[in-house]
N, C-alpha and C. Protein backbone atom coordinates (compact mmCIF):
# COMPACT_ATOMS: atom_id res chain seq x y z
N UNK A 1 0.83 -1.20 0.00
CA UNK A 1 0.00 0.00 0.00
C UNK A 1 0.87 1.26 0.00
N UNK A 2 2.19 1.06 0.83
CA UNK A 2 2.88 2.60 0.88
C UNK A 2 3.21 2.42 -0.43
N UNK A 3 4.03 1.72 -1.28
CA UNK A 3 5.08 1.15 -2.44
C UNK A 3 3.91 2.03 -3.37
N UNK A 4 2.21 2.48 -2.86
CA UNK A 4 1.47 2.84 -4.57
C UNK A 4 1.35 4.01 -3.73
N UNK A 5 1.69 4.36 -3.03
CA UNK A 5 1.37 5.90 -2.29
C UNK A 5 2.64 6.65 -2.74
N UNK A 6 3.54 6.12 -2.64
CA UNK A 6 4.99 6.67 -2.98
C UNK A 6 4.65 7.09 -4.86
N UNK A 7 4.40 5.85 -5.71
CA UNK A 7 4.15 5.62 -6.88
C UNK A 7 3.25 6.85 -7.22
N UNK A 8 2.11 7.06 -6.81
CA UNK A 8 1.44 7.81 -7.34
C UNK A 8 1.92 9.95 -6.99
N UNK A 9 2.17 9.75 -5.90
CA UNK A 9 3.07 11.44 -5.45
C UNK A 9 4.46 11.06 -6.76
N UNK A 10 4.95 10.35 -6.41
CA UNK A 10 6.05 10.51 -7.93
C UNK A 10 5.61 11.17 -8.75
N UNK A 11 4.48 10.30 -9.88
CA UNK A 11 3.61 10.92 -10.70
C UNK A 11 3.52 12.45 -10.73
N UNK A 12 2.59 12.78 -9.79
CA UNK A 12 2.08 13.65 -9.28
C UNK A 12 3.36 15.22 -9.53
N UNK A 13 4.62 14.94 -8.84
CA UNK A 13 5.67 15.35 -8.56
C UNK A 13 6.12 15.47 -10.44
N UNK A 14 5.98 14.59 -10.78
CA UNK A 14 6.61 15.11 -12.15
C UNK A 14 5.93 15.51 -13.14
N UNK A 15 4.70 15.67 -13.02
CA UNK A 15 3.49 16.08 -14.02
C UNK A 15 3.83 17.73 -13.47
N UNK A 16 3.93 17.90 -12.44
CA UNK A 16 3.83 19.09 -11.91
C UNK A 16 4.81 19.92 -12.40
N UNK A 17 6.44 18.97 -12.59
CA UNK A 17 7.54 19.72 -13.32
C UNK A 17 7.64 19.58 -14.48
N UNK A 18 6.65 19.31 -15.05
CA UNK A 18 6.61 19.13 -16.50
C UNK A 18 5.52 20.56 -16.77
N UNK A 19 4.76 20.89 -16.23
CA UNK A 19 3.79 21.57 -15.89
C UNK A 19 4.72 23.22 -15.65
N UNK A 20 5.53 23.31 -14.57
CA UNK A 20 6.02 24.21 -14.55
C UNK A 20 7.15 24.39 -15.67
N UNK A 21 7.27 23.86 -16.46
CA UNK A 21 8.78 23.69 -17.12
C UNK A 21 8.07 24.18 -18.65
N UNK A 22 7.00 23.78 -18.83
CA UNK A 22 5.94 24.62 -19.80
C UNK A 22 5.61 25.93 -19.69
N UNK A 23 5.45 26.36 -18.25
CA UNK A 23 4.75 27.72 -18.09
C UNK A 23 5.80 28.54 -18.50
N UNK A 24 6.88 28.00 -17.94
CA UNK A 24 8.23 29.06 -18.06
C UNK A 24 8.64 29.01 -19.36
N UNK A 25 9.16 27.82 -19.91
CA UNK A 25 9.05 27.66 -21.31
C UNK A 25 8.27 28.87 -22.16
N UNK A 26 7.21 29.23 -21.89
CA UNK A 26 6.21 29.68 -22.63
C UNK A 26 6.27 31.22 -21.94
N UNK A 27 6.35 31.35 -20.67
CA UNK A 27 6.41 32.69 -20.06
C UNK A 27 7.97 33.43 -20.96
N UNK A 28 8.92 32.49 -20.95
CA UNK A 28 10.19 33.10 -21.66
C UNK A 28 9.79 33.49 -23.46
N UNK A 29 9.46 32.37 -24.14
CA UNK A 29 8.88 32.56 -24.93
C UNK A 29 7.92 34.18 -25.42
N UNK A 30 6.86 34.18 -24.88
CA UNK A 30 6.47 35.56 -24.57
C UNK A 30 7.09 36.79 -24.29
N UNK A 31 8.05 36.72 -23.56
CA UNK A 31 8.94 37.49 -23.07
C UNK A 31 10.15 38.19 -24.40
N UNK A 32 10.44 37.12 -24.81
CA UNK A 32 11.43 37.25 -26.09
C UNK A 32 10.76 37.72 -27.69
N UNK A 33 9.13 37.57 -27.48
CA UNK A 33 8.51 38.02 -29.28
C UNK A 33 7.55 39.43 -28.89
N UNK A 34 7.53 39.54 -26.98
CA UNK A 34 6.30 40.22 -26.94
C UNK A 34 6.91 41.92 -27.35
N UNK A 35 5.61 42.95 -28.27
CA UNK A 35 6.40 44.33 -28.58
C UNK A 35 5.60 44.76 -27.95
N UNK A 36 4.15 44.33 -27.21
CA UNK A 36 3.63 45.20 -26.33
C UNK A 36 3.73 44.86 -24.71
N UNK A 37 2.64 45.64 -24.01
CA UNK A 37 2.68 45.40 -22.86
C UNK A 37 1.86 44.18 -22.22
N UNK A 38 2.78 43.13 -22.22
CA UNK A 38 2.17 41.78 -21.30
C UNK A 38 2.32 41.61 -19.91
N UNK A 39 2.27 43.00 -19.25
CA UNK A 39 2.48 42.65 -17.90
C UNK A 39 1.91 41.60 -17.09
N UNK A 40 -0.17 41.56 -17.67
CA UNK A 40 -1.16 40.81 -16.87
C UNK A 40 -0.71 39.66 -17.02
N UNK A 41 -0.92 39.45 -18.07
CA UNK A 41 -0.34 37.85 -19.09
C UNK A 41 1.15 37.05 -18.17
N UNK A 42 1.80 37.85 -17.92
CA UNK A 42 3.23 37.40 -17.01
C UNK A 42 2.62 37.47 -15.75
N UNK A 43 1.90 37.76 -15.42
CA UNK A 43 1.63 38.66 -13.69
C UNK A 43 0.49 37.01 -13.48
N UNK A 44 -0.21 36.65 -14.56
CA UNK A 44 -1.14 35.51 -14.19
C UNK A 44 -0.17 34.49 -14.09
N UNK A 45 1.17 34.32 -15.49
CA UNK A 45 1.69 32.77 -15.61
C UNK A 45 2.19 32.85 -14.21
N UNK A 46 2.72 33.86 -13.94
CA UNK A 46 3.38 33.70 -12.25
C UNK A 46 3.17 33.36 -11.34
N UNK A 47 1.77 33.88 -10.68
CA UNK A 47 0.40 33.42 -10.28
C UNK A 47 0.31 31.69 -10.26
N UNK A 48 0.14 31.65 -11.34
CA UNK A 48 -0.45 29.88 -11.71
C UNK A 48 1.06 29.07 -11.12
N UNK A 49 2.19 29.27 -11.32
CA UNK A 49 3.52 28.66 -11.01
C UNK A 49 3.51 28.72 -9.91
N UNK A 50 3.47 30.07 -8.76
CA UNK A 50 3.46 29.66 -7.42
C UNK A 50 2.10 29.19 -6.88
N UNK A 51 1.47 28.99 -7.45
CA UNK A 51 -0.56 27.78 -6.71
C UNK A 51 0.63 26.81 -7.06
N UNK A 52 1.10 25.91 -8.10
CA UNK A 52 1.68 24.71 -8.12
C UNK A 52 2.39 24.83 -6.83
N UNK A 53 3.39 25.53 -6.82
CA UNK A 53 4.68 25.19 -5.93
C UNK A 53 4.57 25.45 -4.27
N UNK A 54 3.62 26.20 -4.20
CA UNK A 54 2.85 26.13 -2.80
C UNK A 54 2.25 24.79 -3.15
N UNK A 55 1.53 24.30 -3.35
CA UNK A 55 0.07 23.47 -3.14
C UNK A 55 1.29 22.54 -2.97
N UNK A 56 1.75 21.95 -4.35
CA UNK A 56 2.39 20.53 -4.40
C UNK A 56 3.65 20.47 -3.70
N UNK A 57 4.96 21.48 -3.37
CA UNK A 57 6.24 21.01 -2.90
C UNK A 57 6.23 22.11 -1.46
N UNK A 58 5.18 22.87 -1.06
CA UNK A 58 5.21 23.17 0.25
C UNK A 58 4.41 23.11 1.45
N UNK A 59 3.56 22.00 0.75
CA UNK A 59 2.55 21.24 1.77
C UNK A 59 2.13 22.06 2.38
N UNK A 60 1.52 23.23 1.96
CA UNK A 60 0.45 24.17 2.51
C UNK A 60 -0.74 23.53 3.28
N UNK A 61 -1.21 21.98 3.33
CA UNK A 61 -2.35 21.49 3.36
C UNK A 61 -2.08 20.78 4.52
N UNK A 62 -0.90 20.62 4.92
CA UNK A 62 -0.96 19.71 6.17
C UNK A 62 -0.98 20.99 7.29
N UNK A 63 -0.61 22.23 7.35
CA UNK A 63 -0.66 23.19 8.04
C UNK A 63 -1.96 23.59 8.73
N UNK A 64 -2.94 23.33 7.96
CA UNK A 64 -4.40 23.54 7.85
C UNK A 64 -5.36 22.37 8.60
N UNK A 65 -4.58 20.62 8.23
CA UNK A 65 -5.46 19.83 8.13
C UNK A 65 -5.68 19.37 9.79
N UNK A 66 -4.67 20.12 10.88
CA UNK A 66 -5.55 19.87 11.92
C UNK A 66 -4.88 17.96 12.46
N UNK A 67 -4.30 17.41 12.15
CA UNK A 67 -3.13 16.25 12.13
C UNK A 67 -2.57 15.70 13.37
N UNK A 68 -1.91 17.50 13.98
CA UNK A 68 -1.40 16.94 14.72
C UNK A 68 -1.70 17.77 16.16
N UNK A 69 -1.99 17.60 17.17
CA UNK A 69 -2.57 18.85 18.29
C UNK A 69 -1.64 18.06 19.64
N UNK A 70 -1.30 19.64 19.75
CA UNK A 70 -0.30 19.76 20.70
C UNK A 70 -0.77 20.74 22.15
């Protein structure tokens, strides 16, 4: 049971850097053809990159979930 718990956060873990490795990909991208002003457009991909990197690699959720009482 742990051996598919491990298995599936792997997953999880690399969809996510595949995920961020696109945004940036694409945020640089933008960055290098854009002649106007894309501030919002950068100001959202940024946005969306840190919800991943909070949610998935800083366990914002166990902080919340009440786990452990001291």
């Amino acid at each position: 049971m742990e051996e598919q718990k491990k298995k599936a956060d792997y997953s999880v873990n690399v969809l996510v850097v595949i995920i961020l490795s696109l945004l940036t990909a694409g945020e640089y991208y933008l960055g290098v053809i854009s002649t106007t002003n894309i501030a919002g457009v950068m100001l959202g991909i940024g946005v969306l990159k840190a919800f991943f990197i909070i949610k998935d690699y800083m366990h914002i959720g166990r902080v919340f979930s009440g786990g452990e009482d001291h």
